[in-house]
PDB file of N, CA and C in Angstrom:
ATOM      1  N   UNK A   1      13.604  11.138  16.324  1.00  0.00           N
ATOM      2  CA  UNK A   1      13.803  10.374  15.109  1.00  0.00           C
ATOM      3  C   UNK A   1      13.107   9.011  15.210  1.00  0.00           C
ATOM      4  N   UNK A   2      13.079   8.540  16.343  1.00  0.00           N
ATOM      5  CA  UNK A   2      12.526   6.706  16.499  1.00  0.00           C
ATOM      6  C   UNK A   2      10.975   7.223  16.724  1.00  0.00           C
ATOM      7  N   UNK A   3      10.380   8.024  17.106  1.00  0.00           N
ATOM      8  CA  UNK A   3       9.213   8.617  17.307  1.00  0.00           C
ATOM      9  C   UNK A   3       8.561   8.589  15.919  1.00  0.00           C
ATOM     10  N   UNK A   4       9.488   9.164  15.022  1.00  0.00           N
ATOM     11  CA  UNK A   4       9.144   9.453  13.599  1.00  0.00           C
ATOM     12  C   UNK A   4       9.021   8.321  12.768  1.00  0.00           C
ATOM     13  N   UNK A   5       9.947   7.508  13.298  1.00  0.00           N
ATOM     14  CA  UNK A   5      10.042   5.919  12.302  1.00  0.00           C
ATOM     15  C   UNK A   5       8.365   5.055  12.846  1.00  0.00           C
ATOM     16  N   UNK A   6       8.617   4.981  14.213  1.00  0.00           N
ATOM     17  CA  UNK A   6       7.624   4.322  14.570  1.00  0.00           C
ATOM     18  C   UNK A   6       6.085   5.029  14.062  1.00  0.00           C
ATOM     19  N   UNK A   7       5.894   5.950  14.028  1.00  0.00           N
ATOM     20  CA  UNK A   7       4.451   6.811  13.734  1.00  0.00           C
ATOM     21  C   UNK A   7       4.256   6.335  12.150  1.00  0.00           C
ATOM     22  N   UNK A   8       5.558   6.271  11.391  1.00  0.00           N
ATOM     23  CA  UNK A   8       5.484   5.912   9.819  1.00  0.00           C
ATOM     24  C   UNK A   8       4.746   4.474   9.860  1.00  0.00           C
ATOM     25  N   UNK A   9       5.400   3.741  11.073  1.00  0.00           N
ATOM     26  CA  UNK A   9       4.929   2.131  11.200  1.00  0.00           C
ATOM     27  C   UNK A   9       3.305   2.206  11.476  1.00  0.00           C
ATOM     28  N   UNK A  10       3.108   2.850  11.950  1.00  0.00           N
ATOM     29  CA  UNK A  10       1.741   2.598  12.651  1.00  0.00           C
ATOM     30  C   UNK A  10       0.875   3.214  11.128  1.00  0.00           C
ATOM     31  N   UNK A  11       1.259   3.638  10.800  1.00  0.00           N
ATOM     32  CA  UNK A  11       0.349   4.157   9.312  1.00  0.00           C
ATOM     33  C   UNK A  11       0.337   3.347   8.513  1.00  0.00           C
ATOM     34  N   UNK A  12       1.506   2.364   8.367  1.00  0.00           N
ATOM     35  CA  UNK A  12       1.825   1.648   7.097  1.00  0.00           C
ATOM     36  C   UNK A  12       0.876   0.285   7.521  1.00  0.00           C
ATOM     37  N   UNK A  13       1.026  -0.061   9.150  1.00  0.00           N
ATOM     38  CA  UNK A  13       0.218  -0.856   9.675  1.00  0.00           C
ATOM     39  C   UNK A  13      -1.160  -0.785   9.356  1.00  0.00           C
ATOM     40  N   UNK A  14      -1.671   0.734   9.801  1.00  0.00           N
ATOM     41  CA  UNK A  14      -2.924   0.939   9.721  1.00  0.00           C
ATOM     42  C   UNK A  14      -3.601   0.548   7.803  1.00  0.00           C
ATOM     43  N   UNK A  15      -2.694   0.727   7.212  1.00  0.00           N
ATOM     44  CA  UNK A  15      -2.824   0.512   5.806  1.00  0.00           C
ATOM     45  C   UNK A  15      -3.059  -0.936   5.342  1.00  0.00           C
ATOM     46  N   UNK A  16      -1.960  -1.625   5.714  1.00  0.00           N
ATOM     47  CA  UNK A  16      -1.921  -3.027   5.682  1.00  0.00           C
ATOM     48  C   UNK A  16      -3.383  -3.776   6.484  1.00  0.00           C
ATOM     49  N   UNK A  17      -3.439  -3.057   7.506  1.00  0.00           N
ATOM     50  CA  UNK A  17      -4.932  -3.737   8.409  1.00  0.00           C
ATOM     51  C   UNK A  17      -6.232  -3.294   6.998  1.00  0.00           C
ATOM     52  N   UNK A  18      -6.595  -2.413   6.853  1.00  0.00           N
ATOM     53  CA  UNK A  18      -7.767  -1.674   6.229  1.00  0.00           C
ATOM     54  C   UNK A  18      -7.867  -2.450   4.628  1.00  0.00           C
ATOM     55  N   UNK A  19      -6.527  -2.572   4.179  1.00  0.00           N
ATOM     56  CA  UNK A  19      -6.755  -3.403   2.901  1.00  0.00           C
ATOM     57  C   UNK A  19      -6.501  -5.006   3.520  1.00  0.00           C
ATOM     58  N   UNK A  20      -6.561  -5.759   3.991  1.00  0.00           N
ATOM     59  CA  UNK A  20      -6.766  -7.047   4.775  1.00  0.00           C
ATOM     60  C   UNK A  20      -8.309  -7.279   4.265  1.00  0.00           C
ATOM     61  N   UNK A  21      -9.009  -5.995   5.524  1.00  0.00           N
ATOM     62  CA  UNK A  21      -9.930  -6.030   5.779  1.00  0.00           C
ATOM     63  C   UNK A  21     -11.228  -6.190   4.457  1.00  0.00           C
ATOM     64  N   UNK A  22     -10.995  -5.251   3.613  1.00  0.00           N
ATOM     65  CA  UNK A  22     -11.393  -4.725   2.632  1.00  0.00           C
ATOM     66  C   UNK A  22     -11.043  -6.088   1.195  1.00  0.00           C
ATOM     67  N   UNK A  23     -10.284  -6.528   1.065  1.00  0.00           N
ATOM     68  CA  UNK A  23     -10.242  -7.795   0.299  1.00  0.00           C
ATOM     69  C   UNK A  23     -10.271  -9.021   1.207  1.00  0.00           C
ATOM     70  N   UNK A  24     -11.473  -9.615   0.766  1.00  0.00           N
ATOM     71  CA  UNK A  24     -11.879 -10.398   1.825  1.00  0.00           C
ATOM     72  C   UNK A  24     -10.716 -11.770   2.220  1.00  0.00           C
ATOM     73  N   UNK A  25     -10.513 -11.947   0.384  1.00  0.00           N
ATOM     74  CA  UNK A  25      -9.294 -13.442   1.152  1.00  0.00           C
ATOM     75  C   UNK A  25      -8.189 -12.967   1.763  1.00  0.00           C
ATOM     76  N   UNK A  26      -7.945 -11.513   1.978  1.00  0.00           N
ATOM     77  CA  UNK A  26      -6.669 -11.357   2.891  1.00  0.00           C
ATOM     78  C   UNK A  26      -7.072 -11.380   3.845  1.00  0.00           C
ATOM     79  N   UNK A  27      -7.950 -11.916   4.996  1.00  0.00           N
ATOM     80  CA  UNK A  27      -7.815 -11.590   6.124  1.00  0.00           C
ATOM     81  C   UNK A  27      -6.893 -12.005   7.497  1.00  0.00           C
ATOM     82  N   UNK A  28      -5.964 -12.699   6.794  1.00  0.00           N
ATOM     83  CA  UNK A  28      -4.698 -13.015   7.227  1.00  0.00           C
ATOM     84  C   UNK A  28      -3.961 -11.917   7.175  1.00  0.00           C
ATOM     85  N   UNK A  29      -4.178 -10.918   6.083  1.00  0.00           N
ATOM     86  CA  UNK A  29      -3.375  -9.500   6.655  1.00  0.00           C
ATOM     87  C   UNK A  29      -3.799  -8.664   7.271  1.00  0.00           C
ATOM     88  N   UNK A  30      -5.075  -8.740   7.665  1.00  0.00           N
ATOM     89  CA  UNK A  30      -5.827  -7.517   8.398  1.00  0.00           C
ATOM     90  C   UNK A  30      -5.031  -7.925   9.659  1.00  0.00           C
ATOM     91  N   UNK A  31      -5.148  -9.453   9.981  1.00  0.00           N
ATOM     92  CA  UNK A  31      -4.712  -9.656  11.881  1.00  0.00           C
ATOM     93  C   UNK A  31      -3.366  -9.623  11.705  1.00  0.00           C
ATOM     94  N   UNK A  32      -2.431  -9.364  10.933  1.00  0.00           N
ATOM     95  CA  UNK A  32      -0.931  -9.475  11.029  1.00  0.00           C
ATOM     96  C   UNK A  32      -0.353  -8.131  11.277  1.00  0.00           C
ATOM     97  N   UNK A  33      -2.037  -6.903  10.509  1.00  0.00           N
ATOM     98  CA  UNK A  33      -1.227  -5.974  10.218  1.00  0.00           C
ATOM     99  C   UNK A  33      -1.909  -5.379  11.607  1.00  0.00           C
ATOM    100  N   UNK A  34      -3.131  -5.796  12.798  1.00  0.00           N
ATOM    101  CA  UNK A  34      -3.707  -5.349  13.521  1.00  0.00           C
ATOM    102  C   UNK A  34      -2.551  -6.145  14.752  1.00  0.00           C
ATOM    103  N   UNK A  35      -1.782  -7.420  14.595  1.00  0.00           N
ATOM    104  CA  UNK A  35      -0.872  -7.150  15.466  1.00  0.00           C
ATOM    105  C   UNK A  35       0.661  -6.359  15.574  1.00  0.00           C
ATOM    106  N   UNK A  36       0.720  -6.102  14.725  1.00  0.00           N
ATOM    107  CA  UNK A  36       1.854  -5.031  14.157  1.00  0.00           C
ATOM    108  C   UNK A  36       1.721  -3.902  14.655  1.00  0.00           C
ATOM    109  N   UNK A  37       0.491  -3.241  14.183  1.00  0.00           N
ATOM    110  CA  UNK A  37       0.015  -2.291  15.070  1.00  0.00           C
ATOM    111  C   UNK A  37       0.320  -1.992  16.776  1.00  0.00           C
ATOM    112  N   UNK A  38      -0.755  -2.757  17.233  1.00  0.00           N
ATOM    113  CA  UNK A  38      -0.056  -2.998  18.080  1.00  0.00           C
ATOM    114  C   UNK A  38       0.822  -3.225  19.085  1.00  0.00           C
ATOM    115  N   UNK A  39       1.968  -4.125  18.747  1.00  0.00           N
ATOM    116  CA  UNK A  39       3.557  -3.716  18.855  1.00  0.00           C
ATOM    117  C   UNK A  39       4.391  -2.561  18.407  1.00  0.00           C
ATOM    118  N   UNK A  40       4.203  -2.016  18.019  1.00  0.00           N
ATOM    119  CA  UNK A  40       5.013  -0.938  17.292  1.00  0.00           C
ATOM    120  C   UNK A  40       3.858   0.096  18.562  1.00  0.00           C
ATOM    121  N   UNK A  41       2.831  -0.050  18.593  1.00  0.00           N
ATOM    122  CA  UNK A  41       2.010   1.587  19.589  1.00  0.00           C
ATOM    123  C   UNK A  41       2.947   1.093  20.963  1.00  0.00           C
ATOM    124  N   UNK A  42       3.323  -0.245  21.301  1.00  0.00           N
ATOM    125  CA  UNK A  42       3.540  -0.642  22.691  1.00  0.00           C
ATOM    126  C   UNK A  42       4.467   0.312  22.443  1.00  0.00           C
ATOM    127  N   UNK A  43       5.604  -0.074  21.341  1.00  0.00           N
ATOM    128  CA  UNK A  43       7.338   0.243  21.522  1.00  0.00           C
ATOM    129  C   UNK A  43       7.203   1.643  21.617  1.00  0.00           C
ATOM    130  N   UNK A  44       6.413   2.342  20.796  1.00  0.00           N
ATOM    131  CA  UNK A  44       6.148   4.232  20.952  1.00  0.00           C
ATOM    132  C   UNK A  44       5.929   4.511  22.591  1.00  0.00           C
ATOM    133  N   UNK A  45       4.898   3.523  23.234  1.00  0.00           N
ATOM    134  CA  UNK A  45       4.700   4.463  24.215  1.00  0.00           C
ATOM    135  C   UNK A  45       5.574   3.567  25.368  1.00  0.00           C
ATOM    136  N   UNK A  46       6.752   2.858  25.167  1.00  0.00           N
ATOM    137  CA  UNK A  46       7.922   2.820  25.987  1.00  0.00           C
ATOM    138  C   UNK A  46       8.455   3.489  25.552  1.00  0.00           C
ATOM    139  N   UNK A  47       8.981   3.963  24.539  1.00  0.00           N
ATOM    140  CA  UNK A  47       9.638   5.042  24.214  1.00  0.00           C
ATOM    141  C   UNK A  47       9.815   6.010  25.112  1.00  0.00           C
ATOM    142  N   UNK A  48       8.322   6.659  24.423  1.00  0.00           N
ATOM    143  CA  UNK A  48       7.799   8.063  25.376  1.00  0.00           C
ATOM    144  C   UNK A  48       7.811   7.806  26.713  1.00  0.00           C
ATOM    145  N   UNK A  49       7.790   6.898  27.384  1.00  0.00           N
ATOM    146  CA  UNK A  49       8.154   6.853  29.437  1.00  0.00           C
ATOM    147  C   UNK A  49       9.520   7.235  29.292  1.00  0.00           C
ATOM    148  N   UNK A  50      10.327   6.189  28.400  1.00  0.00           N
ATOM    149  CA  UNK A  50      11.781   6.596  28.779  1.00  0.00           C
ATOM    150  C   UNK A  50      12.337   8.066  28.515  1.00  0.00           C
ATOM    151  N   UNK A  51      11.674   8.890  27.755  1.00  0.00           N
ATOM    152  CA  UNK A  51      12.318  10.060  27.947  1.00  0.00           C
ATOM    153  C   UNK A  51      11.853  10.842  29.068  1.00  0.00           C
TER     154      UNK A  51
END
């Protein structure tokens, strides 16, 4: 189930980065949504050790 939440994050991230990117005056959301990213891949793959 937290596998599932987090994978939703990393998409919604990946979304948030690509339109950042793509409208140029956001690029305050591309790096918010590229550190989000990020954190959320760390927390997945502690996850996945702990099981």
């Amino acid at each position: 189930m937290l596998l599932r939440l987090l994978g939703l994050l990393l998409a919604v991230w990946i979304v948030v980065t690509v339109v950042g990117w793509v409208v140029e005056g956001l690029f305050w959301l591309a790096v918010v949504g590229l550190l989000l990213l990020l954190v959320t891949g760390a927390l997945g793959v502690r996850e996945r050790i702990r099981r």
